[in-house]
N, C-alpha and C. Protein backbone atom coordinates (compact mmCIF):
# COMPACT_ATOMS: atom_id res chain seq x y z
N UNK A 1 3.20 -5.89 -4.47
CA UNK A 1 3.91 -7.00 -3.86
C UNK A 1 2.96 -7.80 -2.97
N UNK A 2 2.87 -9.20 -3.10
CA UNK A 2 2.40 -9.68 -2.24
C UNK A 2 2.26 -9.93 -0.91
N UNK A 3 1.74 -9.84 0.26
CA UNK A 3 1.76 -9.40 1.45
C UNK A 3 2.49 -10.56 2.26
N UNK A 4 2.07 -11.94 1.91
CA UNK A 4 2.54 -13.34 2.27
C UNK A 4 3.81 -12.98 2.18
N UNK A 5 4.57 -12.86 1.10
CA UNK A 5 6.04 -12.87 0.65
C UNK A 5 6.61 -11.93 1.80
N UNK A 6 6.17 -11.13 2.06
CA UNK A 6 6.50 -10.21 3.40
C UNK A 6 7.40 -10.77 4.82
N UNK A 7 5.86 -11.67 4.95
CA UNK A 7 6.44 -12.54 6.63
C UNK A 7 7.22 -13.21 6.04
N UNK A 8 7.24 -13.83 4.87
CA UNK A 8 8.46 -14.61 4.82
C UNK A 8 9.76 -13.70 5.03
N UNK A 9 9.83 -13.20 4.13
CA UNK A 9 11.07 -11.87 4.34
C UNK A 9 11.29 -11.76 5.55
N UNK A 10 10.82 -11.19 5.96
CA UNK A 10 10.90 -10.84 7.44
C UNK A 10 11.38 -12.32 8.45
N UNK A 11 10.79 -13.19 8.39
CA UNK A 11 11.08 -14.38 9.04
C UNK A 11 12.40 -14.65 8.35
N UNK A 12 12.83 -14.30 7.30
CA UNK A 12 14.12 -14.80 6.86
C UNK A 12 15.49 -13.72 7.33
N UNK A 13 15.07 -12.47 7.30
CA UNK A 13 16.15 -11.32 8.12
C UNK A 13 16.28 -11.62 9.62
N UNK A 14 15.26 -12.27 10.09
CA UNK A 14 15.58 -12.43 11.70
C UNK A 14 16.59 -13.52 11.74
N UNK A 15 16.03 -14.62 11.00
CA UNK A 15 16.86 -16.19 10.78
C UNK A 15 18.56 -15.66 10.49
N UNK A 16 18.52 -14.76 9.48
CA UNK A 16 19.87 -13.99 9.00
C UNK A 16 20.51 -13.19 10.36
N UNK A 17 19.92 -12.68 11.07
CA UNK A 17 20.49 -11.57 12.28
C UNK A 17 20.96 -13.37 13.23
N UNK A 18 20.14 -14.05 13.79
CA UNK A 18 19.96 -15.27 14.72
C UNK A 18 21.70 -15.86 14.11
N UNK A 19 21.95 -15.78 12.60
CA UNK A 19 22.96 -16.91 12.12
C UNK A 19 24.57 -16.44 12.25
N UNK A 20 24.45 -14.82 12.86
CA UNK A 20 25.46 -14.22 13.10
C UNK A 20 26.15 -14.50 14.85
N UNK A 21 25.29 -15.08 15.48
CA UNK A 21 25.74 -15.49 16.58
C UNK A 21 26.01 -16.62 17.18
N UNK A 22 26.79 -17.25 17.51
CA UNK A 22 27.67 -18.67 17.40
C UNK A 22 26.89 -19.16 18.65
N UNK A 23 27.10 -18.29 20.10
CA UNK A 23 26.77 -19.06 21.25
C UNK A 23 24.85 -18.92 21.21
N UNK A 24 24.69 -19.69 22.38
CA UNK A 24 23.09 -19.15 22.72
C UNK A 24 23.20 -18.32 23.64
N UNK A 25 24.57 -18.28 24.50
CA UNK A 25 24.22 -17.28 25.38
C UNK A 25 24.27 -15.57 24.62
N UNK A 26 25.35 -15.58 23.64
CA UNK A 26 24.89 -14.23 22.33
C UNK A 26 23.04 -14.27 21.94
N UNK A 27 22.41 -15.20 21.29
CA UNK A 27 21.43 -15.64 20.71
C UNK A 27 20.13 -14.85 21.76
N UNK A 28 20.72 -14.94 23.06
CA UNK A 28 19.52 -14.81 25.08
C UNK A 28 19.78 -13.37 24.50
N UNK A 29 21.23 -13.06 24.68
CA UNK A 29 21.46 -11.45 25.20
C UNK A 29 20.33 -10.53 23.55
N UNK A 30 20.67 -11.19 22.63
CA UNK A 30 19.99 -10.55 21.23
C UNK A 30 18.60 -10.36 21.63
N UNK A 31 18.23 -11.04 22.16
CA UNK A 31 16.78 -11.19 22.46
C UNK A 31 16.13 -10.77 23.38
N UNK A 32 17.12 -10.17 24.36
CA UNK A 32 16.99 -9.41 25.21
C UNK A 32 16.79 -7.63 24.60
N UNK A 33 17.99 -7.73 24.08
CA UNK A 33 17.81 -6.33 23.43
C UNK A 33 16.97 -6.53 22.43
N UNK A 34 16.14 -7.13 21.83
CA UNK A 34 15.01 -7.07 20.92
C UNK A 34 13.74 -6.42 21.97
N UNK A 35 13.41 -7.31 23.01
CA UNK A 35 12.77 -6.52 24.03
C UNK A 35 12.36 -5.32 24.42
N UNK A 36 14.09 -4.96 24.88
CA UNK A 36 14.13 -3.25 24.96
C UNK A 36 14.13 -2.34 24.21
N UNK A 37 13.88 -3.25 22.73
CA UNK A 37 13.61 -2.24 22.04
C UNK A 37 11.82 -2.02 21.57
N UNK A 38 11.18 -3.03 21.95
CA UNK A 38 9.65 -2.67 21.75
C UNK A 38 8.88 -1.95 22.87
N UNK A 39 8.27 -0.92 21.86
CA UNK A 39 7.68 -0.06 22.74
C UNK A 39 7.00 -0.54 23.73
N UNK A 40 7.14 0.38 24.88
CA UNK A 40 5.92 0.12 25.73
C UNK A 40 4.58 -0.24 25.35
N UNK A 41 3.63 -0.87 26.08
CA UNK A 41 2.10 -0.66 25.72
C UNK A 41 1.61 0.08 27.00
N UNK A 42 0.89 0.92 26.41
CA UNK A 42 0.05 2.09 27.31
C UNK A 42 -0.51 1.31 28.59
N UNK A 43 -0.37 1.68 29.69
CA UNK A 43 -0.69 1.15 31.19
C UNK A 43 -2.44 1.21 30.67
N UNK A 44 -3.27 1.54 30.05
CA UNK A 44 -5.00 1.08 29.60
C UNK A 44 -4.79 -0.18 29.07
N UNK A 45 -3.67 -0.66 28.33
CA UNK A 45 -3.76 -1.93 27.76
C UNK A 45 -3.80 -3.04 28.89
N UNK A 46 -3.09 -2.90 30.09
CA UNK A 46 -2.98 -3.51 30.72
C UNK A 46 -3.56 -4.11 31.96
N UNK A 47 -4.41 -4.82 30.50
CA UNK A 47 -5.58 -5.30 31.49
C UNK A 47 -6.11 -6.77 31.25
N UNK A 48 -6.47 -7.60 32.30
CA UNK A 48 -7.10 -9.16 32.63
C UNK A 48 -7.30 -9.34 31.21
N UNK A 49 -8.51 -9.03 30.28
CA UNK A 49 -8.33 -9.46 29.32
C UNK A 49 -7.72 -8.91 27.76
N UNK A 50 -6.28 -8.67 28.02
CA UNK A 50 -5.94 -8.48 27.45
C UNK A 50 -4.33 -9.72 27.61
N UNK A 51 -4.67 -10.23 28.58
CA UNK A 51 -3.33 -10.76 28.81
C UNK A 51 -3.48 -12.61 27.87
N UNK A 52 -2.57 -12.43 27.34
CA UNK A 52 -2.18 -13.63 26.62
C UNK A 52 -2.35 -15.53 27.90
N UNK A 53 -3.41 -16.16 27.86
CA UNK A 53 -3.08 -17.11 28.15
C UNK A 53 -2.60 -18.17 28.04
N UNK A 54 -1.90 -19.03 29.26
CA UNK A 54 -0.52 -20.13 28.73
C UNK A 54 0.44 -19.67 28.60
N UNK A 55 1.04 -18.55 29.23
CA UNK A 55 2.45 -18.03 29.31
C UNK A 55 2.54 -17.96 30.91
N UNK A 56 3.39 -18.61 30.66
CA UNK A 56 4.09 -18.32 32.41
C UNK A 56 4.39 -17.10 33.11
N UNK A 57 4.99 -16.23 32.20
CA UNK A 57 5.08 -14.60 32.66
C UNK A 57 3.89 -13.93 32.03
N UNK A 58 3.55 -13.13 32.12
CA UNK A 58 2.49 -11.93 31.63
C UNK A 58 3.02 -10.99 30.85
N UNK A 59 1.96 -11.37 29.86
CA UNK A 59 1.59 -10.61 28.59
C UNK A 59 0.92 -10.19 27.99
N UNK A 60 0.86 -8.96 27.61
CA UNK A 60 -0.01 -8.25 27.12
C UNK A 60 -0.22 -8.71 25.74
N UNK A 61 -1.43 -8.16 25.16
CA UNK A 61 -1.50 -8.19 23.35
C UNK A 61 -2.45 -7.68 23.06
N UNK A 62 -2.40 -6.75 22.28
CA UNK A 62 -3.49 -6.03 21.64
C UNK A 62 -3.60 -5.64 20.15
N UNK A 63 -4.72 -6.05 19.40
CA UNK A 63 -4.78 -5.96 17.80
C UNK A 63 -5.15 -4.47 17.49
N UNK A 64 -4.94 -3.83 16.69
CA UNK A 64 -5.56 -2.65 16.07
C UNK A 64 -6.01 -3.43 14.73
N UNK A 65 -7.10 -2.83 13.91
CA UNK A 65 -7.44 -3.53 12.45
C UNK A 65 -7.60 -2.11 12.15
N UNK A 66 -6.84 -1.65 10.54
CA UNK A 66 -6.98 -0.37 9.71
C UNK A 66 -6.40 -0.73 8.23
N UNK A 67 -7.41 -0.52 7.64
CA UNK A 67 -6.93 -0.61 5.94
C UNK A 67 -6.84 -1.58 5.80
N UNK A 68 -7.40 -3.20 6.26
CA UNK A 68 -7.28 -4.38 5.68
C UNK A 68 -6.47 -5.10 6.43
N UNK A 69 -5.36 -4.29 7.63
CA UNK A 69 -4.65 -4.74 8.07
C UNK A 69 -4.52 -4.86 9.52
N UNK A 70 -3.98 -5.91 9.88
CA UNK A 70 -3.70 -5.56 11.65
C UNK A 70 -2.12 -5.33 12.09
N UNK A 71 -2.47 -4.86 13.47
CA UNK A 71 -0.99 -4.09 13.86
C UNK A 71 -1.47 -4.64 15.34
N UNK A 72 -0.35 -5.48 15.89
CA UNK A 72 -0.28 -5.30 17.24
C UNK A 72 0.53 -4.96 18.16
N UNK A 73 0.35 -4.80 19.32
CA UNK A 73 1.47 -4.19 20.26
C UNK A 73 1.20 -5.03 21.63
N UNK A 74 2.21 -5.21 21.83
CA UNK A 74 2.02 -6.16 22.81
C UNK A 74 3.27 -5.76 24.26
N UNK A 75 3.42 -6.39 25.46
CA UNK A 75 4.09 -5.96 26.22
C UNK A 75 4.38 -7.06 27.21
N UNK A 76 5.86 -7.71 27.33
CA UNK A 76 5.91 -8.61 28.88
C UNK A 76 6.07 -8.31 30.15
N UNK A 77 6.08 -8.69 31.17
CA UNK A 77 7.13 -8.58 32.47
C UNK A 77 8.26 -9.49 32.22
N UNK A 78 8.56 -10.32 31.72
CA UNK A 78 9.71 -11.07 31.48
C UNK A 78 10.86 -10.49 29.92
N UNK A 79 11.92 -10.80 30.42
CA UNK A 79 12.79 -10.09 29.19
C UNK A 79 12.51 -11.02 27.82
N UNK A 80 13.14 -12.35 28.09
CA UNK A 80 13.51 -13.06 27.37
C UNK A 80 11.50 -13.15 26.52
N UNK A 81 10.87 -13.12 27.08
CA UNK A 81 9.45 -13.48 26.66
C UNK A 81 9.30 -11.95 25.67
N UNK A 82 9.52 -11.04 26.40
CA UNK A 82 9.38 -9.82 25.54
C UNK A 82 10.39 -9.55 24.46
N UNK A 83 11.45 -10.11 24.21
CA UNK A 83 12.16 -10.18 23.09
C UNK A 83 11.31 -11.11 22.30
N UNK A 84 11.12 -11.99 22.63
CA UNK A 84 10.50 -13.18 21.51
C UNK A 84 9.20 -12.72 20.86
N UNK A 85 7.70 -11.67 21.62
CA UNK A 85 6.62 -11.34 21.69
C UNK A 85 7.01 -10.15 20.00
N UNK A 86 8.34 -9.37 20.73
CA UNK A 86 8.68 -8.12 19.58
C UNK A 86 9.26 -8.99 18.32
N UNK A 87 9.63 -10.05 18.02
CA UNK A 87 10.06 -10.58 16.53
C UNK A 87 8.77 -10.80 16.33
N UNK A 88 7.59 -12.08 17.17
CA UNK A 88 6.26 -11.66 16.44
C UNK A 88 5.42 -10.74 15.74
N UNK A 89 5.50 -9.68 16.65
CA UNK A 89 5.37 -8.25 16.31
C UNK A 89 5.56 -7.98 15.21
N UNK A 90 6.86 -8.11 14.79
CA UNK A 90 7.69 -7.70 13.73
C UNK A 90 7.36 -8.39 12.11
N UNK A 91 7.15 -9.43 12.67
CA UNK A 91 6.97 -10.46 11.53
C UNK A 91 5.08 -10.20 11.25
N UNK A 92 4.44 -10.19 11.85
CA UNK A 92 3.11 -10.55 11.78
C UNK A 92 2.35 -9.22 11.77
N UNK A 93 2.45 -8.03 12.25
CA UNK A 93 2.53 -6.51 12.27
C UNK A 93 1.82 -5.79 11.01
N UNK A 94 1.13 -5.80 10.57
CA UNK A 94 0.81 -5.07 9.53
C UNK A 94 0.40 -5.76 8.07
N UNK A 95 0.18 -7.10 8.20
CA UNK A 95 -0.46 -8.23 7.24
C UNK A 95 -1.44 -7.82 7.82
N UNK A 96 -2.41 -9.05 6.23
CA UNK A 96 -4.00 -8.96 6.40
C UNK A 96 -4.02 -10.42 7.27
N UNK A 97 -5.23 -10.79 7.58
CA UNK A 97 -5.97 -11.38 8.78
C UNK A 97 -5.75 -12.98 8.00
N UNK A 98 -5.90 -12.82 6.17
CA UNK A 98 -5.53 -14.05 5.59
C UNK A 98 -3.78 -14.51 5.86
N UNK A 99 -3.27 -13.55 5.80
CA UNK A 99 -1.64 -13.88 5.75
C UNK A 99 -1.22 -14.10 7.16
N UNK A 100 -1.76 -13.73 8.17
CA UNK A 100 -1.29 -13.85 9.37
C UNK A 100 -1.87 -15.46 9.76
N UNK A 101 -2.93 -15.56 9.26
CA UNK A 101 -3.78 -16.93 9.39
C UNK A 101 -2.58 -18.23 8.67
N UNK A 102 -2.21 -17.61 7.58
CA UNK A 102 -1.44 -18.94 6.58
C UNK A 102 0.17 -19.24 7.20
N UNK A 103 0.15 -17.96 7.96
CA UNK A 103 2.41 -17.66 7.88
C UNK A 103 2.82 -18.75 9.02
N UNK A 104 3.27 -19.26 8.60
CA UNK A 104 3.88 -20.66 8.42
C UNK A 104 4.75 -20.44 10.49
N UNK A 105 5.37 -19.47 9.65
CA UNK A 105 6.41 -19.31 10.87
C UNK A 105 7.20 -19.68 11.29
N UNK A 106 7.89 -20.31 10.01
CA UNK A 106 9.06 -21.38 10.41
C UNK A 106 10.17 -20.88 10.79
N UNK A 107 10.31 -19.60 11.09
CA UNK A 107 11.79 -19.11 11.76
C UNK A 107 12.06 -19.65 13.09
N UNK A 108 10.87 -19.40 13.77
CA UNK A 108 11.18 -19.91 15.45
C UNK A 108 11.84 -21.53 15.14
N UNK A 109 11.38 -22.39 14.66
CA UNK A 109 12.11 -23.24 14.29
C UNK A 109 13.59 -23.12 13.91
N UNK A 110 13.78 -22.86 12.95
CA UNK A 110 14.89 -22.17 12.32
C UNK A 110 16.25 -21.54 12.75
N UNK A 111 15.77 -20.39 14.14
CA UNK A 111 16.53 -19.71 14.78
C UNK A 111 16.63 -21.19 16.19
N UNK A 112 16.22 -21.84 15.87
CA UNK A 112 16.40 -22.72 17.00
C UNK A 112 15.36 -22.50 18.78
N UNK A 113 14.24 -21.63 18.04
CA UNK A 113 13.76 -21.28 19.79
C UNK A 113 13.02 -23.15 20.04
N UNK A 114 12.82 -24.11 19.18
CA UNK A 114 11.77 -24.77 20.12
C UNK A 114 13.15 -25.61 20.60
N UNK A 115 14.21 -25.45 19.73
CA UNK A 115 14.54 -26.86 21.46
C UNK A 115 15.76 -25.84 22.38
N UNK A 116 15.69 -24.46 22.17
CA UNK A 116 16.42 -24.14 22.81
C UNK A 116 15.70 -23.59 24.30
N UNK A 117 14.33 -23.33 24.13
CA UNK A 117 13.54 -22.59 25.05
C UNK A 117 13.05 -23.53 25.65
N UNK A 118 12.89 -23.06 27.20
CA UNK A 118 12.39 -24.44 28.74
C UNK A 118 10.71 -24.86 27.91
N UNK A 119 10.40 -26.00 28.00
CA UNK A 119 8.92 -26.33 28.05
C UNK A 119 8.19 -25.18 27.90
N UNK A 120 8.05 -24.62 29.28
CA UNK A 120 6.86 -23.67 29.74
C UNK A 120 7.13 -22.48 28.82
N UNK A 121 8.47 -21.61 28.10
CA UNK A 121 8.61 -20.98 27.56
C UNK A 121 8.07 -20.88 26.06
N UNK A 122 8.74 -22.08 25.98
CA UNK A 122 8.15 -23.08 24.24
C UNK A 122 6.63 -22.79 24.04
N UNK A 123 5.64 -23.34 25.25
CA UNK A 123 4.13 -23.25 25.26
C UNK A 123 3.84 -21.41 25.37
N UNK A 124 4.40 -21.19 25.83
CA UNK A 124 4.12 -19.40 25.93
C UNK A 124 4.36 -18.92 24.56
N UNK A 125 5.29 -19.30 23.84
CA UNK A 125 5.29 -18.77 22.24
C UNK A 125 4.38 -19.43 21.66
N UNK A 126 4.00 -20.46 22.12
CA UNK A 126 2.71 -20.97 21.24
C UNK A 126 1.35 -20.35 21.17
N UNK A 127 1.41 -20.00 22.10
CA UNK A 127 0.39 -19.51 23.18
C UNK A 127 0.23 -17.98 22.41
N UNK A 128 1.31 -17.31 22.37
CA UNK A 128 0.89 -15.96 21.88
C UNK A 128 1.19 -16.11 20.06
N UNK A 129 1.30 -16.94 19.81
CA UNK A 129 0.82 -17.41 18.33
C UNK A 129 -0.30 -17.40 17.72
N UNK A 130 -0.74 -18.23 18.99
CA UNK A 130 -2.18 -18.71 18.70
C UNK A 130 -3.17 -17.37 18.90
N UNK A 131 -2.84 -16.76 20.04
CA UNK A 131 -3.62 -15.19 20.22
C UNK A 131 -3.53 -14.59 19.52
N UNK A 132 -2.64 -14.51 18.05
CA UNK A 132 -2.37 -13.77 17.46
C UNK A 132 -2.87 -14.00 15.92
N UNK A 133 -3.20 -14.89 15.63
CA UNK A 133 -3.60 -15.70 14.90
C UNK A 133 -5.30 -15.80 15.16
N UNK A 134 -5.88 -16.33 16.41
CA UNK A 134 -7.22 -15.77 16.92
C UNK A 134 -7.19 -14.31 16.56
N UNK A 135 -7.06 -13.32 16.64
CA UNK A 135 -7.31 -12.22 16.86
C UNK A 135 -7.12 -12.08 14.62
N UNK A 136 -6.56 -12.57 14.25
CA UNK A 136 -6.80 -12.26 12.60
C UNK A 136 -7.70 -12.92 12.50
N UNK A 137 -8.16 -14.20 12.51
CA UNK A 137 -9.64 -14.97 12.52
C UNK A 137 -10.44 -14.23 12.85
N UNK A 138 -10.74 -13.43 13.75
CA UNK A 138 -11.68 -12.62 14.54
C UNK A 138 -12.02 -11.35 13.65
N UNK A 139 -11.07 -10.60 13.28
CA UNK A 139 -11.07 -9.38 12.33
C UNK A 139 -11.55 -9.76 11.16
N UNK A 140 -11.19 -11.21 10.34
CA UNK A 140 -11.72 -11.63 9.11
C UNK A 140 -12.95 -11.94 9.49
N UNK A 141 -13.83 -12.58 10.24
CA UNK A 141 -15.30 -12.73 10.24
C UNK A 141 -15.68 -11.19 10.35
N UNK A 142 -15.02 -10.29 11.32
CA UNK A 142 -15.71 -9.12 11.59
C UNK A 142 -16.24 -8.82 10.10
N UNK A 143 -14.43 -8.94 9.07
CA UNK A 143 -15.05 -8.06 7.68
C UNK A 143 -16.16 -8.79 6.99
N UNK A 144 -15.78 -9.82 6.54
CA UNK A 144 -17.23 -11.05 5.69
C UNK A 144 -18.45 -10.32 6.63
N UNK A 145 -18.93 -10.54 7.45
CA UNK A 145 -20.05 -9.87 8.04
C UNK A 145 -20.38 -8.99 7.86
N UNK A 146 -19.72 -7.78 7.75
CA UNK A 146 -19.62 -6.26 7.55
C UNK A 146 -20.30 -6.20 5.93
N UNK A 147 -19.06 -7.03 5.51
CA UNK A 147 -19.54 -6.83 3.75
C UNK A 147 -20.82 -7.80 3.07
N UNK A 148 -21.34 -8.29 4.37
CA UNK A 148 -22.89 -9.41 3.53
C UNK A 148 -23.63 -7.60 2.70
């Protein structure tokens, strides 16, 4: 199976969970408990550079690369930021460095986060997009290099 087709999937079960709830204030609380449900990151992760910049609250993020693939884990002080950080997670989690680079990501759209989330919130999901997305760029030169 193709790995691309994946995030889509995945971006399309969240869009599916998001379409079962009428209000936004249901839509906050979902996302809240998405939060509490991602693991902790180990108090070593939590460190200066590891923290996601352009987010208003603090965030952690950290890549693992194994078998072609990356896995990250990441961690907020804010709820609503750490619900949103764990659907990334979720969606982007275990692709290669090409698929995480291409995935579109049109759920946040979709589920309604850009005009439902404040400015500064909006730029903080961008923000750990983009870190996340850097960090597959980063692993793909590692490999091309590796394999000259």
């Amino acid at each position: 199976m193709n790995d691309h087709k994946k995030i889509e999937e995945t971006e399309k079960e969240i869009a599916e969970e998001f379409s079962l709830f009428d209000s936004w204030d249901d839509k906050y609380e979902y996302i809240i408990d998405l939060g509490k449900k991602l693991l902790p990151l180990e108090e070593k992760y939590k460190i200066d550079e590891n923290r996601v910049r352009g987010c208003q609250s603090t965030v952690w993020l950290v890549a693992d690369y194994r078998g072609g693939k990356i896995f990250y884990k990441a961690e907020s002080d804010a709820v609503i930021v750490k619900g949103l950080i764990s659907m990334l997670v979720r969606v982007l989690s275990g692709q290669t460095p090409d698929d995480i680079i291409q995935a579109k990501l049109n759920f946040i759209q979709e589920i309604g986060m850009t005009t439902h989330l404040a400015q500064t919130r909006s730029n903080g999901l961008l923000a750990m997009v983009k870190q996340m997305k850097n960090f597959a760029l980063a692993f793909k030169v590692k490999d091309s290099v590796a394999s000259q």
